[in-house]
N, C-alpha and C. Protein backbone atom coordinates (compact mmCIF):
# COMPACT_ATOMS: atom_id res chain seq x y z
N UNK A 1 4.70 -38.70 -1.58
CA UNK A 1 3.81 -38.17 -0.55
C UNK A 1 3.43 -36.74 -0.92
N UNK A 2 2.27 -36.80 -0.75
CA UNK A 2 1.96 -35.06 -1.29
C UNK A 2 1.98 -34.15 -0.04
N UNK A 3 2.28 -33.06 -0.32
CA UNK A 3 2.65 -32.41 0.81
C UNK A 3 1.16 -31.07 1.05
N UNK A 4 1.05 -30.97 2.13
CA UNK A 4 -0.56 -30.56 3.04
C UNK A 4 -0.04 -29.08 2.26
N UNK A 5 -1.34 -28.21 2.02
CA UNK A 5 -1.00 -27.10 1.72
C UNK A 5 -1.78 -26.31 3.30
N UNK A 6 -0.86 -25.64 3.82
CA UNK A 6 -1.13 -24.65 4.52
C UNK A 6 -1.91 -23.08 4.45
N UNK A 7 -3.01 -23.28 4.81
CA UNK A 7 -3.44 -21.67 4.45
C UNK A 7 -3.39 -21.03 5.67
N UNK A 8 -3.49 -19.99 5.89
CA UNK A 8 -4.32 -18.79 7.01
C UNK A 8 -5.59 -18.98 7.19
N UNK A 9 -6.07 -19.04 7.89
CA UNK A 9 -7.60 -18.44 8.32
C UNK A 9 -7.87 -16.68 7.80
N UNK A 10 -7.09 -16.26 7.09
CA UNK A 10 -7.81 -14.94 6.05
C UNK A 10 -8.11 -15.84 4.67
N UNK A 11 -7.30 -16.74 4.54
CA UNK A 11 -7.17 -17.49 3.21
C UNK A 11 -8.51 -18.53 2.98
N UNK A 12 -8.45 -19.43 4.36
CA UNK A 12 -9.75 -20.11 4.07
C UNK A 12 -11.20 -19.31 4.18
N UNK A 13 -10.91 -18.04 5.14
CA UNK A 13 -12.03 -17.51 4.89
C UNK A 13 -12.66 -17.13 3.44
N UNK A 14 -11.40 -16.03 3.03
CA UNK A 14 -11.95 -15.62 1.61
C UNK A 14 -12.53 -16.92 0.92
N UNK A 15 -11.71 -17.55 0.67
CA UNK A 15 -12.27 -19.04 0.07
C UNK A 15 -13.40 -19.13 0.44
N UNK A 16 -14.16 -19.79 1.18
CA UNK A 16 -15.71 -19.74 1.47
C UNK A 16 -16.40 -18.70 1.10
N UNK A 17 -16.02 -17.47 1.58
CA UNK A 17 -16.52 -16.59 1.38
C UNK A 17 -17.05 -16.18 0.02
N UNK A 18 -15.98 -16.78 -1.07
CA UNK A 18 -15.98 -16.08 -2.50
C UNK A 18 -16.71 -17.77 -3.17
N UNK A 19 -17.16 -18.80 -2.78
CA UNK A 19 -17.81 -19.82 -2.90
C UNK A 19 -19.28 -20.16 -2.57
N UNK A 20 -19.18 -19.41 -1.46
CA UNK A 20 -21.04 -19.06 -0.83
C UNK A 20 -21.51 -18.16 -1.51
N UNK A 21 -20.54 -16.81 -1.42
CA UNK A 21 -21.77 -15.52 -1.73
C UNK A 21 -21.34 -15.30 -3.36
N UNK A 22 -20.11 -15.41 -4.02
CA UNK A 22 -19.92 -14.86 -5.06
C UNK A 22 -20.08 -13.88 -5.24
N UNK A 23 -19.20 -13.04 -4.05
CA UNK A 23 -19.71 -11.53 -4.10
C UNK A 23 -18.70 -10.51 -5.32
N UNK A 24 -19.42 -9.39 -5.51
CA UNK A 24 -18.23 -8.39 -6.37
C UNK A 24 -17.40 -7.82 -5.63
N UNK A 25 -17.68 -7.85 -4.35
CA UNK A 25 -16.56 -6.83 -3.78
C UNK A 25 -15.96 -7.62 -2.33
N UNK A 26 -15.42 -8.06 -2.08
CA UNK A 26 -14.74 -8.68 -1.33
C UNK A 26 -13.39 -8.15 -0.48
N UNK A 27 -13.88 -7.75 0.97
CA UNK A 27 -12.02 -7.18 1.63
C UNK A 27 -12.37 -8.31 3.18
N UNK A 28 -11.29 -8.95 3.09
CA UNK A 28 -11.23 -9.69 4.31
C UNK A 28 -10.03 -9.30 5.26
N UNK A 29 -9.94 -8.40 6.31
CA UNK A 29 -9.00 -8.04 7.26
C UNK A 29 -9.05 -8.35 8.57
N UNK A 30 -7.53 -8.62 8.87
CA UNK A 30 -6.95 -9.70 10.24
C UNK A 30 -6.85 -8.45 10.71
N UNK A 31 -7.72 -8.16 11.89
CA UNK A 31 -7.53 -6.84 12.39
C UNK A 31 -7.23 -7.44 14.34
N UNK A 32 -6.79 -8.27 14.52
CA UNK A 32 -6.01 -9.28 15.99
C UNK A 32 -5.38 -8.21 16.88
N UNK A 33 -4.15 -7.52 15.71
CA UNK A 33 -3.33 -7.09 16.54
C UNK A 33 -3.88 -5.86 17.28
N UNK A 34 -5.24 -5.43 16.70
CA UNK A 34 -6.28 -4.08 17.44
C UNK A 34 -6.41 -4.37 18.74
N UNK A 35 -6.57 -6.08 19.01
CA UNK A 35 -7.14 -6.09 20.43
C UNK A 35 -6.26 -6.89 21.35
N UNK A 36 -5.02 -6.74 20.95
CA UNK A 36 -4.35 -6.82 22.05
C UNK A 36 -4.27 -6.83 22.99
N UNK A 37 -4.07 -7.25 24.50
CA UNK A 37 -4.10 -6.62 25.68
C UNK A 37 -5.86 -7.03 26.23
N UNK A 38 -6.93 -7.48 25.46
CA UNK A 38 -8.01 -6.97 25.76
C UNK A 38 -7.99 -9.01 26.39
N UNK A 39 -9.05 -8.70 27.83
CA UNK A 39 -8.82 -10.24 28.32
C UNK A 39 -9.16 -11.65 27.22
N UNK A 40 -8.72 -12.61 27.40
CA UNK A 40 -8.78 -14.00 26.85
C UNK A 40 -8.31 -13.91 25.37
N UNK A 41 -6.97 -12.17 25.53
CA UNK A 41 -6.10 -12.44 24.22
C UNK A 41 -4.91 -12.71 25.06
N UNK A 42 -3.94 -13.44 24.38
CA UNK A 42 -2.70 -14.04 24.73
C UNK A 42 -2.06 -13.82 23.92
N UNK A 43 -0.09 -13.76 23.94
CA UNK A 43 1.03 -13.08 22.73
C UNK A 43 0.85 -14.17 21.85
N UNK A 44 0.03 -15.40 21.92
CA UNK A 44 -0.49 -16.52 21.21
C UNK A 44 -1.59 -16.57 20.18
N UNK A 45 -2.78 -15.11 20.30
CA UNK A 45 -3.55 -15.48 19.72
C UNK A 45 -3.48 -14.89 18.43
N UNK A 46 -3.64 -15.31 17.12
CA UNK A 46 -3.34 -15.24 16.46
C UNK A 46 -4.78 -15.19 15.68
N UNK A 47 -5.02 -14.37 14.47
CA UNK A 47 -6.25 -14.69 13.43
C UNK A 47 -6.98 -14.54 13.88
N UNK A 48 -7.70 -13.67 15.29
CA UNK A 48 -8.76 -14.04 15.87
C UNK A 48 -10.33 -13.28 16.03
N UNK A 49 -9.52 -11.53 14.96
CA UNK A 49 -10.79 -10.74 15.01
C UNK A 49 -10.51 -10.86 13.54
N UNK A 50 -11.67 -10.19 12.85
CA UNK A 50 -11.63 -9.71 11.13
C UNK A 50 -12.76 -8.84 11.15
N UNK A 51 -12.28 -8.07 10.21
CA UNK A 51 -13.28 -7.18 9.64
C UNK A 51 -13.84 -7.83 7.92
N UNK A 52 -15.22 -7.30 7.57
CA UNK A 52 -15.50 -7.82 6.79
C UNK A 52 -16.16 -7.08 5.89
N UNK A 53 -15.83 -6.98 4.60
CA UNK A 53 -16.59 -5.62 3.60
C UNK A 53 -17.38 -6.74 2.66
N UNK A 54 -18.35 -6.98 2.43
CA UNK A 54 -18.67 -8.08 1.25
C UNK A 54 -20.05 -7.27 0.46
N UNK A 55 -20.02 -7.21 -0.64
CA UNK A 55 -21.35 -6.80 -1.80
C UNK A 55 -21.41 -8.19 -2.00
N UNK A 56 -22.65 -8.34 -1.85
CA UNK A 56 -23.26 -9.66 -2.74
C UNK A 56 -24.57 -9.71 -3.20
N UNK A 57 -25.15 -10.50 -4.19
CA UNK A 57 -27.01 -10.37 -4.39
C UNK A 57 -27.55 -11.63 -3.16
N UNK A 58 -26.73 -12.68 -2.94
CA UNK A 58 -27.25 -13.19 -2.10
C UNK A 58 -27.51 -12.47 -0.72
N UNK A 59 -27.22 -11.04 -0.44
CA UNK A 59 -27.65 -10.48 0.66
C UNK A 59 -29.05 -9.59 0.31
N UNK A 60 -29.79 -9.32 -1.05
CA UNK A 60 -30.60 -8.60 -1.14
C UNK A 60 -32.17 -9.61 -0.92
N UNK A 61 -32.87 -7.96 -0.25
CA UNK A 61 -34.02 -8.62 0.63
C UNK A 61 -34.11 -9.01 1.87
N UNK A 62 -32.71 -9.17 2.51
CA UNK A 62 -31.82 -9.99 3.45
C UNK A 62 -32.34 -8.67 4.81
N UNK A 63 -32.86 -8.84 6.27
CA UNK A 63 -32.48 -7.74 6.56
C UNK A 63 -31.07 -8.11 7.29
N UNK A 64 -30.05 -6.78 8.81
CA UNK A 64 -28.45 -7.15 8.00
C UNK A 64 -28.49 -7.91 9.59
N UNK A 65 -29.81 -8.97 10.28
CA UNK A 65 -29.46 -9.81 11.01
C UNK A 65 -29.41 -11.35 10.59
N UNK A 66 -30.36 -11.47 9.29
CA UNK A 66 -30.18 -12.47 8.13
C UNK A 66 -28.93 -12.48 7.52
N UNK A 67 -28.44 -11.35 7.22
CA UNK A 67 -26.85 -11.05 6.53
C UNK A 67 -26.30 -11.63 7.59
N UNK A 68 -25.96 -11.24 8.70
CA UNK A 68 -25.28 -11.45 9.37
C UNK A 68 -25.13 -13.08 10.03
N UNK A 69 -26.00 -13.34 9.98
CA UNK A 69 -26.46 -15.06 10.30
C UNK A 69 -26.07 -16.20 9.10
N UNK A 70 -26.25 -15.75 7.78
CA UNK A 70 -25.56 -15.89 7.16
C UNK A 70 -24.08 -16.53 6.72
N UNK A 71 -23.57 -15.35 6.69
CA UNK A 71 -22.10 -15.17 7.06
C UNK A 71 -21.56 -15.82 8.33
N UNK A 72 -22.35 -16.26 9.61
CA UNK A 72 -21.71 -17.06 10.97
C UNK A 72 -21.92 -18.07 9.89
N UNK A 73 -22.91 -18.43 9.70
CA UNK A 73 -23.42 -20.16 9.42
C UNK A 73 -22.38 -20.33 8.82
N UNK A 74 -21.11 -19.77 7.95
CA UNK A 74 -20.90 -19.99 6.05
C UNK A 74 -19.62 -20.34 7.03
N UNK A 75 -18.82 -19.44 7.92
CA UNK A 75 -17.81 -19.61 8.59
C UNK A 75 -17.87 -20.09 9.91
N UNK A 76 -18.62 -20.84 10.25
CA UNK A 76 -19.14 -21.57 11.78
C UNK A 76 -17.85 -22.63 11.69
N UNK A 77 -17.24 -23.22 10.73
CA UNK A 77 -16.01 -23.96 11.33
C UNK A 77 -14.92 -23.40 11.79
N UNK A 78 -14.42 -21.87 11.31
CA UNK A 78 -13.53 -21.25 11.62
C UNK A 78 -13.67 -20.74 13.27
N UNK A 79 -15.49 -20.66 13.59
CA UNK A 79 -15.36 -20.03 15.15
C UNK A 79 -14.70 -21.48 15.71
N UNK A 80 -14.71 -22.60 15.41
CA UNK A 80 -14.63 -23.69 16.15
C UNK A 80 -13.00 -23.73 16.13
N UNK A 81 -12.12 -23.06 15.08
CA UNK A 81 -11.35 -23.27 15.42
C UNK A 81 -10.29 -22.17 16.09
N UNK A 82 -11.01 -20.91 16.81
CA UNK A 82 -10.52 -20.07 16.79
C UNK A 82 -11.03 -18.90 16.96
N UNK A 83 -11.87 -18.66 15.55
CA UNK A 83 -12.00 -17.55 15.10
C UNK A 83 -12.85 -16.57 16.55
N UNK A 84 -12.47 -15.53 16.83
CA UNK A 84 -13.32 -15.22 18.26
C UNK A 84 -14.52 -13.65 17.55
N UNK A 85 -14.20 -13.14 16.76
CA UNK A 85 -15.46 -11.86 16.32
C UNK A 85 -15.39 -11.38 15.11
N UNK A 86 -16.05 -11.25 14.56
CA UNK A 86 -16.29 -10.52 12.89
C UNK A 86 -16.72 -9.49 13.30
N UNK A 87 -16.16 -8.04 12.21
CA UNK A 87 -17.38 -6.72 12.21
C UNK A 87 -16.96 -6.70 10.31
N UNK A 88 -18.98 -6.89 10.43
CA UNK A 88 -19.27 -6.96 9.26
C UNK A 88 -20.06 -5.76 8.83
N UNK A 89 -19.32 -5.29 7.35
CA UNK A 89 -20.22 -4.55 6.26
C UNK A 89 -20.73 -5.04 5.00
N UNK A 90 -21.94 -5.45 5.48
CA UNK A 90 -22.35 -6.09 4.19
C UNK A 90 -23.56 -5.89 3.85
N UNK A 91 -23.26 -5.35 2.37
CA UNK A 91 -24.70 -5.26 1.72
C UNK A 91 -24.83 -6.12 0.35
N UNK A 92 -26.44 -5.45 -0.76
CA UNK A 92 -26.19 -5.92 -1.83
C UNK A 92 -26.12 -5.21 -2.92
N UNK A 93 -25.34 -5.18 -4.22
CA UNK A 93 -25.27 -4.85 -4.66
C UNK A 93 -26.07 -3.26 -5.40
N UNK A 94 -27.67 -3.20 -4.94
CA UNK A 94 -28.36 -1.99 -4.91
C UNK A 94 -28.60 -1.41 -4.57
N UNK A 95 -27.93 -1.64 -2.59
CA UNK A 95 -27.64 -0.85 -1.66
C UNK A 95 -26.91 -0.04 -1.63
């Protein structure tokens, strides 16, 4: 029996992330424990904000509500399972 490999939701993100955009610069941060306390978080929620630094060429030309639309579409399964806000910095490479 093969056994399921378990990732994080920082893990599957990067993954997509580094599969869609093929970016050069890549920082994906679980930044959860910031919003603590703030309503419809629970000592349960887990993975649920990130910050996001990404260079890529697939963002040039892009303006950063295309970027940003983007990036939902690429990770739209993660909001489904969870994921509750991104703050994104993203440009392209000649920016």
């Amino acid at each position: 029996m093969e056994l399921e490999t378990k990732q994080t939701r920082k893990q599957r993100m990067e993954t997509v992330l580094q599969e869609t955009f093929h970016p050069k610069e890549l920082l994906v941060k679980d930044v959860s424990l910031e919003h603590a306390g703030h309503p419809g978080m629970t000592k349960d929620s887990k993975e649920t904000h990130f910050r996001i630094k990404m260079v890529s060429s697939v963002f040039r030309g892009k303006s950063t509500v295309e970027q940003h639309r983007t990036v939902y579409e690429a990770l739209g399964s993660e909001f489904k399972k969870g994921l509750h806000a991104l703050e994104m910095d993203l440009s392209s490479p000649e920016t």
